[in-house]
Protein backbone atom coordinates (compact mmCIF):
# COMPACT_ATOMS: atom_id res chain seq x y z
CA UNK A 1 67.48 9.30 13.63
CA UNK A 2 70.75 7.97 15.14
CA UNK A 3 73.77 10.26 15.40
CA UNK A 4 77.31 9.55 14.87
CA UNK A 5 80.21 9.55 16.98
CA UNK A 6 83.69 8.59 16.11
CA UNK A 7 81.85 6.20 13.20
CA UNK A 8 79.65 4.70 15.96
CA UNK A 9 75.53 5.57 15.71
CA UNK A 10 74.49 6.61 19.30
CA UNK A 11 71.22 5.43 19.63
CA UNK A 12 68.26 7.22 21.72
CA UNK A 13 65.96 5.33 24.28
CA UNK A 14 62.73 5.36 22.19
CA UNK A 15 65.39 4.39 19.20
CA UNK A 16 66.69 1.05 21.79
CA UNK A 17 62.88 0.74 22.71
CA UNK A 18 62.43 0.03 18.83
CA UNK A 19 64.88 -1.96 18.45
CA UNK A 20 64.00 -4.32 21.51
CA UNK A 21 60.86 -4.66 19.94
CA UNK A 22 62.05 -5.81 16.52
CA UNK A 23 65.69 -6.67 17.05
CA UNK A 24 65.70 -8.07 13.37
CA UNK A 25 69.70 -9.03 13.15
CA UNK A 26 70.95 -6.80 16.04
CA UNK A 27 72.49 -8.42 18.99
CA UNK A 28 71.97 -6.39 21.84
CA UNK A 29 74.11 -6.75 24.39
CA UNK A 30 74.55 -5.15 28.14
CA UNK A 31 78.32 -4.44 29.55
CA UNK A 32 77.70 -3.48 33.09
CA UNK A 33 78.65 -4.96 35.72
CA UNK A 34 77.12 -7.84 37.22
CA UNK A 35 75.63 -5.86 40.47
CA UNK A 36 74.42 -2.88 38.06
CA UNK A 37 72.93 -5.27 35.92
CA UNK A 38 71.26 -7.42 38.44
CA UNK A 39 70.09 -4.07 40.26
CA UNK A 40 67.92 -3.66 36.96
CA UNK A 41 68.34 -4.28 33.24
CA UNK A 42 66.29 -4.66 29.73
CA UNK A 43 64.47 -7.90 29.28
CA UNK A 44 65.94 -10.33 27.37
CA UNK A 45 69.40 -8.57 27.07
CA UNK A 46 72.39 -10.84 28.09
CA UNK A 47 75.07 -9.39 30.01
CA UNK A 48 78.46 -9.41 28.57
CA UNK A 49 80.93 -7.42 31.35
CA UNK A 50 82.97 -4.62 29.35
CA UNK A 51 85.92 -6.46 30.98
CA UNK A 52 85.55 -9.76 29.23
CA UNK A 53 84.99 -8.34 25.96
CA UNK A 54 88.83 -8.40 25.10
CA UNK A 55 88.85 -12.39 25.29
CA UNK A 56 85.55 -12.59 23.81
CA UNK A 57 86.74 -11.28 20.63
CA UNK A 58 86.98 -14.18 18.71
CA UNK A 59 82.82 -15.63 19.74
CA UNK A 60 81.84 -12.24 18.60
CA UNK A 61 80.56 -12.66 14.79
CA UNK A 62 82.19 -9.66 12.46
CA UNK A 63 79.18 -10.34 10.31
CA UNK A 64 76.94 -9.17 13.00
CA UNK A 65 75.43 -5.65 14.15
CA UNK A 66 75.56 -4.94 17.87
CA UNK A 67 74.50 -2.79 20.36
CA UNK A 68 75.71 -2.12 23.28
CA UNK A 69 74.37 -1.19 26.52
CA UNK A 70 75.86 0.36 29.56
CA UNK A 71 74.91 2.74 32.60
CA UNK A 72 75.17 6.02 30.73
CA UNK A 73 76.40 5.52 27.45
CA UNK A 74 80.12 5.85 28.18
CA UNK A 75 81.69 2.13 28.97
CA UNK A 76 79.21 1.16 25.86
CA UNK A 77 80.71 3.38 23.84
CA UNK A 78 84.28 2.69 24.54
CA UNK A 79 83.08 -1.13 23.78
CA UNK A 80 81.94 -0.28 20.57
CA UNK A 81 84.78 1.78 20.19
CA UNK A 82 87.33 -0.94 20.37
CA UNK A 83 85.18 -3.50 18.54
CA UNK A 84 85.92 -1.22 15.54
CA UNK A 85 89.46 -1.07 16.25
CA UNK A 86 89.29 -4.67 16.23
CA UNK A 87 87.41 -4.67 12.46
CA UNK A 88 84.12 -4.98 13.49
CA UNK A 89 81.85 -2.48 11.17
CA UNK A 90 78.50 -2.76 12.73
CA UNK A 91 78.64 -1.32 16.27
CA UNK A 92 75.98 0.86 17.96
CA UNK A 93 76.42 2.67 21.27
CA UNK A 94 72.87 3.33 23.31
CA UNK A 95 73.68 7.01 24.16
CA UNK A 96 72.40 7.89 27.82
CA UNK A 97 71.91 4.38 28.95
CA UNK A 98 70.25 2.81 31.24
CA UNK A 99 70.20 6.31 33.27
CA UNK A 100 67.82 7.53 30.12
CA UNK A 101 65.45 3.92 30.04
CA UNK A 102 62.24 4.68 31.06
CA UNK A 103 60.55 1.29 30.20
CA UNK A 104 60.16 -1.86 32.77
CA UNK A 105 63.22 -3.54 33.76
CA UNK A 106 64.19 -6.60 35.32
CA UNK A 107 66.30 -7.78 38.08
CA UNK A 108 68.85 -10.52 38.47
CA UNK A 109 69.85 -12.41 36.42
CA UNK A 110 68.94 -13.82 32.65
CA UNK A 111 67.97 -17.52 32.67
């Protein structure tokens, strides 16, 4: 079960592993930096920089629930963080990252 930090659920690995394999409504999304990402990320999961999110704002849907991805949970976190700030209700943080993913990954780029 997801815990709660500053109103944001932090989400396990075998909860994001769960997830990935049912996504439902959940837009998952990975803020690394390109070179971390390329180096090795989650299938399927587009990248989305932590520094572009700012003037990305308005393509984001409100609506929507996301999740958000980073090396160890931190960057992610502050994402999520600021998406609430910003009136965004539905925002998830994977706690312990991609330093806690123990499932396949893949490198470079998504098509």
């Amino acid at each position: 079960m997801p815990h709660n930090i500053e109103g944001i659920q932090q989400f396990t690995a075998e909860e994001v592993k769960k997830i990935i394999e049912d996504p439902k409504d959940i837009v998952i999304l990975d803020v690394r930096e390109p070179e971390e990402y390329n180096a090795g990320h989650i299938p399927g999961v587009p990248l989305v920089p932590m520094h572009t999110i700012p003037s990305k704002l308005n393509e984001l849907d409100k609506d929507k629930e996301y999740l958000f991805i980073c090396r160890s949970g931190n960057r992610s976190h502050q994402v999520a963080r600021f998406l609430k700030q910003n009136g965004f209700e539905k925002v998830n943080n994977f706690n312990g990252g991609m330093l806690s993913w123990t499932e396949p990954v893949k490198t470079g780029m998504e098509e």
